[in-house]
N, C-alpha and C. Protein backbone atom coordinates (compact mmCIF):
# COMPACT_ATOMS: atom_id res chain seq x y z
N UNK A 1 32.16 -44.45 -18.48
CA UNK A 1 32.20 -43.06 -18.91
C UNK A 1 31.10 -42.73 -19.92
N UNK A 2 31.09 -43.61 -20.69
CA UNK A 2 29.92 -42.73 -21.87
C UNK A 2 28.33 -43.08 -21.42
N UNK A 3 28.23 -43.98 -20.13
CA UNK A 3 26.59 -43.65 -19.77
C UNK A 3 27.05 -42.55 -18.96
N UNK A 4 27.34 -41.90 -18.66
CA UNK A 4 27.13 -40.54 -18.32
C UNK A 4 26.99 -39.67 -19.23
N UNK A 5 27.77 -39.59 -20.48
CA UNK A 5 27.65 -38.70 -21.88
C UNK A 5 26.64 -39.38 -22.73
N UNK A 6 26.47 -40.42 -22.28
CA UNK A 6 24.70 -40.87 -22.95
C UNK A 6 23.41 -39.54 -22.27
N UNK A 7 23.45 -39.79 -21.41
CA UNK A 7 22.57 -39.28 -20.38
C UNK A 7 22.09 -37.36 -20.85
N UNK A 8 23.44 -36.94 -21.17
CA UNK A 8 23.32 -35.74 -21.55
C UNK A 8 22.75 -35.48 -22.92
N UNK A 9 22.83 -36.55 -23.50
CA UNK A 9 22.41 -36.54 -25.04
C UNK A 9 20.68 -36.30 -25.50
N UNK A 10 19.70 -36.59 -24.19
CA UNK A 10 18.87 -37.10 -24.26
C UNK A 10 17.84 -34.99 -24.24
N UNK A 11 16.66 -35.43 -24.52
CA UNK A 11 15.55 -34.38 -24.92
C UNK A 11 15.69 -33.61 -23.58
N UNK A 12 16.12 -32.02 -23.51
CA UNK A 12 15.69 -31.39 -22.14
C UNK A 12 17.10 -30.66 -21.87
N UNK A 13 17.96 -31.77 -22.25
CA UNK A 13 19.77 -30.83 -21.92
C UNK A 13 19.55 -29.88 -22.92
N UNK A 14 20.03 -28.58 -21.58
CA UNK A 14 20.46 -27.02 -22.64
C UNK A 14 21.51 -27.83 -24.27
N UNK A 15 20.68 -27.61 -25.22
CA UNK A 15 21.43 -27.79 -26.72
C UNK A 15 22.80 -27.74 -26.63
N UNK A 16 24.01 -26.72 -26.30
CA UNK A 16 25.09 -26.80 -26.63
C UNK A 16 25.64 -27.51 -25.72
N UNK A 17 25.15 -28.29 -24.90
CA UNK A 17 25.55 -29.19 -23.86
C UNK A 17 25.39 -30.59 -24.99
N UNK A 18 24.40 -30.81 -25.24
CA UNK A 18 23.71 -31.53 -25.70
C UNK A 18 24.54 -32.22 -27.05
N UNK A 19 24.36 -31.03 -27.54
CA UNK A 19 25.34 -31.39 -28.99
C UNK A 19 26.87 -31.51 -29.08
N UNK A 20 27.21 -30.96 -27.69
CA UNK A 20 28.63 -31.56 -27.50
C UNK A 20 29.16 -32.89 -26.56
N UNK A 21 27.83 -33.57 -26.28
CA UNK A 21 27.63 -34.50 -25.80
C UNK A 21 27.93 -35.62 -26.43
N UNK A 22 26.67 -35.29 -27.85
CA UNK A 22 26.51 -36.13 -29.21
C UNK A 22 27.87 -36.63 -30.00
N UNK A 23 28.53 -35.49 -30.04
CA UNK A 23 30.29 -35.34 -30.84
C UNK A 23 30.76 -36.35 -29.90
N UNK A 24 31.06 -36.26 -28.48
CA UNK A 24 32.15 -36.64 -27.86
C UNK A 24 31.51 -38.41 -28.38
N UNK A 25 30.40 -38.28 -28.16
CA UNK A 25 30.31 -40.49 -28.43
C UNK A 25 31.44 -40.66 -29.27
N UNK A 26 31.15 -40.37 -30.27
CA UNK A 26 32.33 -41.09 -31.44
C UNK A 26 33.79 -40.99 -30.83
N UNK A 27 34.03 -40.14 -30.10
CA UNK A 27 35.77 -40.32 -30.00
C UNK A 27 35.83 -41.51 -28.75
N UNK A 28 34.60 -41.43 -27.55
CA UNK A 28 34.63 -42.73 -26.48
C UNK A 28 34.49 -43.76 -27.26
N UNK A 29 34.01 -44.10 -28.83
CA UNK A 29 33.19 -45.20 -28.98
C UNK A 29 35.00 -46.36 -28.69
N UNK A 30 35.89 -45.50 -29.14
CA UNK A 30 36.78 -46.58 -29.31
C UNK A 30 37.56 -47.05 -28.36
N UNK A 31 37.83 -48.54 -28.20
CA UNK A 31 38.12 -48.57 -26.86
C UNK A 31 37.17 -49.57 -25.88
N UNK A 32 35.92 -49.36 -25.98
CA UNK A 32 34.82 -49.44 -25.56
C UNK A 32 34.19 -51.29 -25.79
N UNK A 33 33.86 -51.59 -24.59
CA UNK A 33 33.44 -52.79 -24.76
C UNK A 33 32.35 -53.05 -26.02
N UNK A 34 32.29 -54.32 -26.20
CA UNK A 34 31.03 -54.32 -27.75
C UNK A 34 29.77 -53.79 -26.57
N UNK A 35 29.24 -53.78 -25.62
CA UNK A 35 27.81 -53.85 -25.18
C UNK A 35 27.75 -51.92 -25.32
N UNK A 36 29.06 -51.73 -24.72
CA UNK A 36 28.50 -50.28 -24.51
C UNK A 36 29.00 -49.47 -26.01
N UNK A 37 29.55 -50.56 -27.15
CA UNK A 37 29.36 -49.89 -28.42
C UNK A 37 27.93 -49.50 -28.63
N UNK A 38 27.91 -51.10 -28.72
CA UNK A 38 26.31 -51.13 -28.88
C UNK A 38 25.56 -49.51 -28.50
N UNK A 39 25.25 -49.66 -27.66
CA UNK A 39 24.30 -49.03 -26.56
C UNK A 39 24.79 -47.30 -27.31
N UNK A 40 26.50 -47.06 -27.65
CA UNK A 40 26.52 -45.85 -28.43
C UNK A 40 25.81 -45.86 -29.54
N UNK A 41 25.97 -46.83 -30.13
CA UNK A 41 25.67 -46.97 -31.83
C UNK A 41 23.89 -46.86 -31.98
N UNK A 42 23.31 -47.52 -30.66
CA UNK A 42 22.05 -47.32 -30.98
C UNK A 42 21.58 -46.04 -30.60
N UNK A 43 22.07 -44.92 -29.81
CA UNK A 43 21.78 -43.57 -29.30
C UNK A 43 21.64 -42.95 -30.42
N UNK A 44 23.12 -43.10 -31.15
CA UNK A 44 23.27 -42.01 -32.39
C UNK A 44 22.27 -42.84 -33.36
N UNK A 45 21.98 -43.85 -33.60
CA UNK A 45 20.73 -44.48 -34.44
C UNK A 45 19.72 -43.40 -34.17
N UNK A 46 19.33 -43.45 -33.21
CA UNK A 46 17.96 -42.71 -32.46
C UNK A 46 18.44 -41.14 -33.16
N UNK A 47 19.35 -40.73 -32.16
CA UNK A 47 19.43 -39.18 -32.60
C UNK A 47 19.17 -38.91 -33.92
N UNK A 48 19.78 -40.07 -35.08
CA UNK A 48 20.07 -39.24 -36.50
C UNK A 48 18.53 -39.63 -37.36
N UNK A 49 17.31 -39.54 -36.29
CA UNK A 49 16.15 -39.74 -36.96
C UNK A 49 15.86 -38.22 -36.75
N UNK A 50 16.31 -37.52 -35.89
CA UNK A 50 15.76 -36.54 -35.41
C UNK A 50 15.68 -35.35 -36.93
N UNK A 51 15.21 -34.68 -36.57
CA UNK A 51 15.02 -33.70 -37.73
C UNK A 51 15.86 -32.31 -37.84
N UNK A 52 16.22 -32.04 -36.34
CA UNK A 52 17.00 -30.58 -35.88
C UNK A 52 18.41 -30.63 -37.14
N UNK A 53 18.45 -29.92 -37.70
CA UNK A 53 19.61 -29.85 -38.56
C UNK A 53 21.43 -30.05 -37.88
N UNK A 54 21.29 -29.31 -36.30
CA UNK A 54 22.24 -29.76 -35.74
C UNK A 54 22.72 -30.80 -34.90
N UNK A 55 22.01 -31.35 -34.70
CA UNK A 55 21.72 -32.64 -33.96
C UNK A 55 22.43 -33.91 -35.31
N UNK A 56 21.80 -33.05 -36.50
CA UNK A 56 21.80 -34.36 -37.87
C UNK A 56 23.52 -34.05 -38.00
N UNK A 57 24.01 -33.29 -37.70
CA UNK A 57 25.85 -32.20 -38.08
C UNK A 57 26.92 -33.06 -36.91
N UNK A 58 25.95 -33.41 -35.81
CA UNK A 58 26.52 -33.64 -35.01
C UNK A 58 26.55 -35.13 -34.68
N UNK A 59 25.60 -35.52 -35.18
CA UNK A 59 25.43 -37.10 -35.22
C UNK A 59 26.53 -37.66 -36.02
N UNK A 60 26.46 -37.14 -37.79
CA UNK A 60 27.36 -37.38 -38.05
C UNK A 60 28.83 -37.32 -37.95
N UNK A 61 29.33 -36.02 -37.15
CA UNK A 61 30.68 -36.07 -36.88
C UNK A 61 30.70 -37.17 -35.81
N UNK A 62 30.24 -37.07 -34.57
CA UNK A 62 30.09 -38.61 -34.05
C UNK A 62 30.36 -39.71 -34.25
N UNK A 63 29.60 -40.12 -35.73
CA UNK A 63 30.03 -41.79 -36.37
C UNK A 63 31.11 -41.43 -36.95
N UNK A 64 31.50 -40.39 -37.64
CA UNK A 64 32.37 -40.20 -38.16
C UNK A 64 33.74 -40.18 -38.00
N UNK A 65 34.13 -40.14 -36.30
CA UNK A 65 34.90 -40.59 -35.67
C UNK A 65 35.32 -42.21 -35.17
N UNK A 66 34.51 -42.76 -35.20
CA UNK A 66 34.00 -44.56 -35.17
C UNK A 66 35.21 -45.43 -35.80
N UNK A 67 34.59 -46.61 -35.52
CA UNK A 67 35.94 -47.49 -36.13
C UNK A 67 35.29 -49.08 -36.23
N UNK A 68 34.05 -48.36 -36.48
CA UNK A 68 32.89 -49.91 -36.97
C UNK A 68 32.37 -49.82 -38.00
N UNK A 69 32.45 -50.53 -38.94
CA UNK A 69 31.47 -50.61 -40.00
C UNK A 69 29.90 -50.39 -39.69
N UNK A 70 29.49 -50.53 -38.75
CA UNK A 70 28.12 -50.41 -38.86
C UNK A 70 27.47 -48.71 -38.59
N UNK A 71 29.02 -47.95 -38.32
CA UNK A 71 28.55 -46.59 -38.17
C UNK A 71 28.34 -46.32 -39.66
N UNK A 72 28.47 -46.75 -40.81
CA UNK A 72 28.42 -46.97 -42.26
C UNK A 72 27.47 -46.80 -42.42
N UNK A 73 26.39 -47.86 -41.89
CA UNK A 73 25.04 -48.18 -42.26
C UNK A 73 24.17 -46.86 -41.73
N UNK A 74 24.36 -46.21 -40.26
CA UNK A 74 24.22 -45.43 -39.82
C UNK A 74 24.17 -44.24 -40.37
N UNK A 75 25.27 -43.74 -41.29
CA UNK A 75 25.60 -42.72 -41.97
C UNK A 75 24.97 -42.43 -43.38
N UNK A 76 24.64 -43.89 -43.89
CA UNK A 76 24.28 -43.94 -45.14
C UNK A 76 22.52 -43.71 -44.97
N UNK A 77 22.28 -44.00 -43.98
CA UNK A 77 20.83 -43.97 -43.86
C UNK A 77 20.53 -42.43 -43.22
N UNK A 78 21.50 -41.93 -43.02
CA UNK A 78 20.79 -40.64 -42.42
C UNK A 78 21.17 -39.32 -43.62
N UNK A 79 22.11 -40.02 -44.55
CA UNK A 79 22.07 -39.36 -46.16
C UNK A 79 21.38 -39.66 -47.15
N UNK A 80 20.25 -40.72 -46.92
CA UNK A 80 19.72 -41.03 -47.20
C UNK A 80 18.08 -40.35 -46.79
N UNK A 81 17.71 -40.09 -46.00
CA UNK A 81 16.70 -39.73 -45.53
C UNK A 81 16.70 -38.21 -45.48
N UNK A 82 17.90 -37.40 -45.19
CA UNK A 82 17.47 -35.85 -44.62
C UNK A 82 17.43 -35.08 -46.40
N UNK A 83 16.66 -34.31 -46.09
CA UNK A 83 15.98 -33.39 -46.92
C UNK A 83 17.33 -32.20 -47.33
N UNK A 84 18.82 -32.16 -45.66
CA UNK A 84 19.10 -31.39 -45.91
C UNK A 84 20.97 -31.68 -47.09
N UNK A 85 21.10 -30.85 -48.13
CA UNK A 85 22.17 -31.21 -48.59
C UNK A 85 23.62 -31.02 -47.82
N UNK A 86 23.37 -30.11 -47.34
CA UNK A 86 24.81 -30.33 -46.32
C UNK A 86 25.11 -31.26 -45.48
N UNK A 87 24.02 -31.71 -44.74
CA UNK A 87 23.82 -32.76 -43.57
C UNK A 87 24.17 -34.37 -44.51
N UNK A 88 23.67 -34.23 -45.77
CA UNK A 88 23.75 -35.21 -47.03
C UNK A 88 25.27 -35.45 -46.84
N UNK A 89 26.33 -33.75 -47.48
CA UNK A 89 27.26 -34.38 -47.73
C UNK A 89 28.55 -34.24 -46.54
N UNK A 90 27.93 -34.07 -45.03
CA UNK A 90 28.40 -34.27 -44.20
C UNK A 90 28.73 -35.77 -43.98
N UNK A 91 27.73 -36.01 -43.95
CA UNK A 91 27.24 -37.86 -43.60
C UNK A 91 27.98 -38.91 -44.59
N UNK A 92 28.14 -38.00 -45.80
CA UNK A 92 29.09 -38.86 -46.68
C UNK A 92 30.33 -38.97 -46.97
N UNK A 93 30.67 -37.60 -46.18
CA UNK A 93 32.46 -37.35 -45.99
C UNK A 93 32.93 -38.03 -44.83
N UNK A 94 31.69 -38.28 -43.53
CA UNK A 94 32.06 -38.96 -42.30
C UNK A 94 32.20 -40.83 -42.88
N UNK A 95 31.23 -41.21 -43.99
CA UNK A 95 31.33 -42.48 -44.31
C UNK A 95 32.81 -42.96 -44.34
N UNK A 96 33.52 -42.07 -45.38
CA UNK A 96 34.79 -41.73 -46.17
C UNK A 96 36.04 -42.20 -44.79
N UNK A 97 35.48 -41.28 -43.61
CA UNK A 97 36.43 -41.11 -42.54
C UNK A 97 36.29 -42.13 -41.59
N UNK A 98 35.09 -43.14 -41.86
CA UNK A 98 35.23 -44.64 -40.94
C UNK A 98 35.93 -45.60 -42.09
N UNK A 99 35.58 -45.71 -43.01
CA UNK A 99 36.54 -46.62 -43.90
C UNK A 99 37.75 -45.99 -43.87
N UNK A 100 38.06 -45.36 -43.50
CA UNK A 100 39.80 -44.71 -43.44
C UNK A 100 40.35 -45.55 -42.10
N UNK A 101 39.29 -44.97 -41.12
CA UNK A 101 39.86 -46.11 -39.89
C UNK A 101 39.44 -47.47 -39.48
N UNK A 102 38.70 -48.02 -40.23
CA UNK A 102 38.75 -49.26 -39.88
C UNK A 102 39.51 -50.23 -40.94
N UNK A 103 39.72 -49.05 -42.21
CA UNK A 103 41.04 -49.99 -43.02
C UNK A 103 40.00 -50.29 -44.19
N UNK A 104 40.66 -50.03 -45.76
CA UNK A 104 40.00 -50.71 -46.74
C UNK A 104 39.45 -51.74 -46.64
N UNK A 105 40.20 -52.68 -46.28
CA UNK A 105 39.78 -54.57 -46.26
C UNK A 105 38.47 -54.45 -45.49
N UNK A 106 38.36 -54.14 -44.30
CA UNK A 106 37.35 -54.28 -43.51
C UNK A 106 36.02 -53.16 -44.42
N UNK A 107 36.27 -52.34 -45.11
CA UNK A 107 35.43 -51.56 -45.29
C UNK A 107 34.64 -52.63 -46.48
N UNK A 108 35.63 -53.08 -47.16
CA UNK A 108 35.30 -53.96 -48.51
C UNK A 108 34.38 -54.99 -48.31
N UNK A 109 34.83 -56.20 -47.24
CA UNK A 109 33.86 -56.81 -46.77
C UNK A 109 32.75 -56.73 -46.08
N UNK A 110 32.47 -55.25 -45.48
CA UNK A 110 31.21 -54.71 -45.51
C UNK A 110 30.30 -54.24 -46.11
N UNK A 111 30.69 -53.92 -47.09
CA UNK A 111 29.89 -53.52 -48.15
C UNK A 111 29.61 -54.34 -49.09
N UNK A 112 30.67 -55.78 -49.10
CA UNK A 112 30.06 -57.05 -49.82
C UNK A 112 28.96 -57.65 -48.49
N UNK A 113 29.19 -57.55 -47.65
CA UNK A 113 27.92 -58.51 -46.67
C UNK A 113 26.62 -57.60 -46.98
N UNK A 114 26.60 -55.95 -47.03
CA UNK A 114 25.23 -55.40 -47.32
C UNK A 114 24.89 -56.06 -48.36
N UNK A 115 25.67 -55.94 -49.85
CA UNK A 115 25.50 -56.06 -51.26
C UNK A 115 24.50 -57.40 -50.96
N UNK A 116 25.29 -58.53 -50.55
CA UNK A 116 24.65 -59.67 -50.34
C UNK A 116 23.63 -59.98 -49.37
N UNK A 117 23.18 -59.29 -48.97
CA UNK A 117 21.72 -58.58 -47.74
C UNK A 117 20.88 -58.89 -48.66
N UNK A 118 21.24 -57.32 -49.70
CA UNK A 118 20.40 -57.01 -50.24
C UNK A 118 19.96 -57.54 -51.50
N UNK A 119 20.68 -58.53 -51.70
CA UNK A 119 20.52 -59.53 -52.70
C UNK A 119 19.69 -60.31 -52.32
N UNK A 120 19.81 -61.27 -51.19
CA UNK A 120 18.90 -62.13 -50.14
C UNK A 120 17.65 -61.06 -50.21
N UNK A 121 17.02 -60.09 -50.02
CA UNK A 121 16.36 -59.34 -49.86
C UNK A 121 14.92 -59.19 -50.88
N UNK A 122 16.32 -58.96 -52.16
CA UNK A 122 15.30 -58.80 -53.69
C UNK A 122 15.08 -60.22 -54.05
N UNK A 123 15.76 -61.18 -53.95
CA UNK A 123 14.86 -62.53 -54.02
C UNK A 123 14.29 -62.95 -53.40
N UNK A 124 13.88 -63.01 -52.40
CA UNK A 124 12.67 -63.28 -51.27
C UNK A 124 11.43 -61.86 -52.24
N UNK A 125 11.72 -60.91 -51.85
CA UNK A 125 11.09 -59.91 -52.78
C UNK A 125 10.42 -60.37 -53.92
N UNK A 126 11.25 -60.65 -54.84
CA UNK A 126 10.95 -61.29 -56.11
C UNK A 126 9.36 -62.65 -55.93
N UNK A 127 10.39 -63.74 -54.69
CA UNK A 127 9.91 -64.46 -54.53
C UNK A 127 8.57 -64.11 -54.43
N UNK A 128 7.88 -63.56 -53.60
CA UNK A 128 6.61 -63.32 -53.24
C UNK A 128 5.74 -62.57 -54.29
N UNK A 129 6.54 -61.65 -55.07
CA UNK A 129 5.98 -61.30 -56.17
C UNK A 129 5.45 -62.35 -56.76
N UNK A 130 5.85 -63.10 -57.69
CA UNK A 130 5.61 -64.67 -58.15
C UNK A 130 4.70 -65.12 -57.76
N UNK A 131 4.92 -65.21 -56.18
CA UNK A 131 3.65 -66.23 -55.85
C UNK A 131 2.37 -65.07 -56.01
N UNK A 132 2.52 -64.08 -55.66
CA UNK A 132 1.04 -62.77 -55.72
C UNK A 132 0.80 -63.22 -56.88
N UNK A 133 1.32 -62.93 -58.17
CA UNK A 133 1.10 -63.35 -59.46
C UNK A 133 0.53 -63.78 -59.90
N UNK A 134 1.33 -65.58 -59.36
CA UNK A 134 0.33 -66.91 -59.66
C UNK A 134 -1.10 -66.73 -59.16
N UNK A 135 -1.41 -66.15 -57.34
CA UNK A 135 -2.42 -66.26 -57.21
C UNK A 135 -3.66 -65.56 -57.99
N UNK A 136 -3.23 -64.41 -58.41
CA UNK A 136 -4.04 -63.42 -59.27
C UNK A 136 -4.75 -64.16 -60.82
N UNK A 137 -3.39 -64.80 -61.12
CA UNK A 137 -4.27 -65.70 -62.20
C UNK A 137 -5.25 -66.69 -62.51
């Protein structure tokens, strides 16, 4: 079912087709084998680069329906990037509404595996700083 509501999502479908295309992912996502999560999770990736303000409204209600932590990452990065404040605190009320359904616990240990990403991240970071350093001297 949802490569067909993939299909509609894409550049060329009349818009209100389009954007009600975008919404419905999140309510198929659940349910859904991991490949063709996947394959949702990376669409709405794609879409929520886009710039159209409704596309960004609609992406997020989308994940916002979800029941994966990684629609998290998804959400946080596209409140992260848009210029626009509503779309901001759309994306951050939808965050709110996947940790509701995938359950505190699970939300907790996701946000300790980023924390610790991004820890791994700034020391490698660090690391190379150091060595630039040394070489400069």
């Amino acid at each position: 079912m949802p490569v067909i509501i993939l299909d509609y999502t894409a550049n060329g479908v009349p818009q209100p087709l389009r954007l009600a295309a975008i919404r419905a992912l999140g309510g198929f996502s659940t349910g859904q084998t991991p490949g063709n999560l996947e394959r949702i999770l990376d669409r709405l990736s794609d879409l929520s680069a886009e710039t159209f303000f409704l596309t960004q409204v609609a992406v997020a209600s989308a994940l916002g329906q979800m029941e994966t932590p990684k629609a998290i990452g998804i959400l946080q990065s596209l409140a992260d990037s848009t210029p626009d404040g509503l779309v901001r605190r759309v994306a951050e009320e939808a965050v709110s509404k996947v940790e509701k359904n995938i359950g505190s616990d699970k939300a907790v240990k996701q946000l300790r595996q980023e924390l610790d990403q991004i820890k791994k991240e700034n020391q490698e970071l660090r690391s190379r700083l150091e060595n630039l350093e040394a070489k400069t001297k």
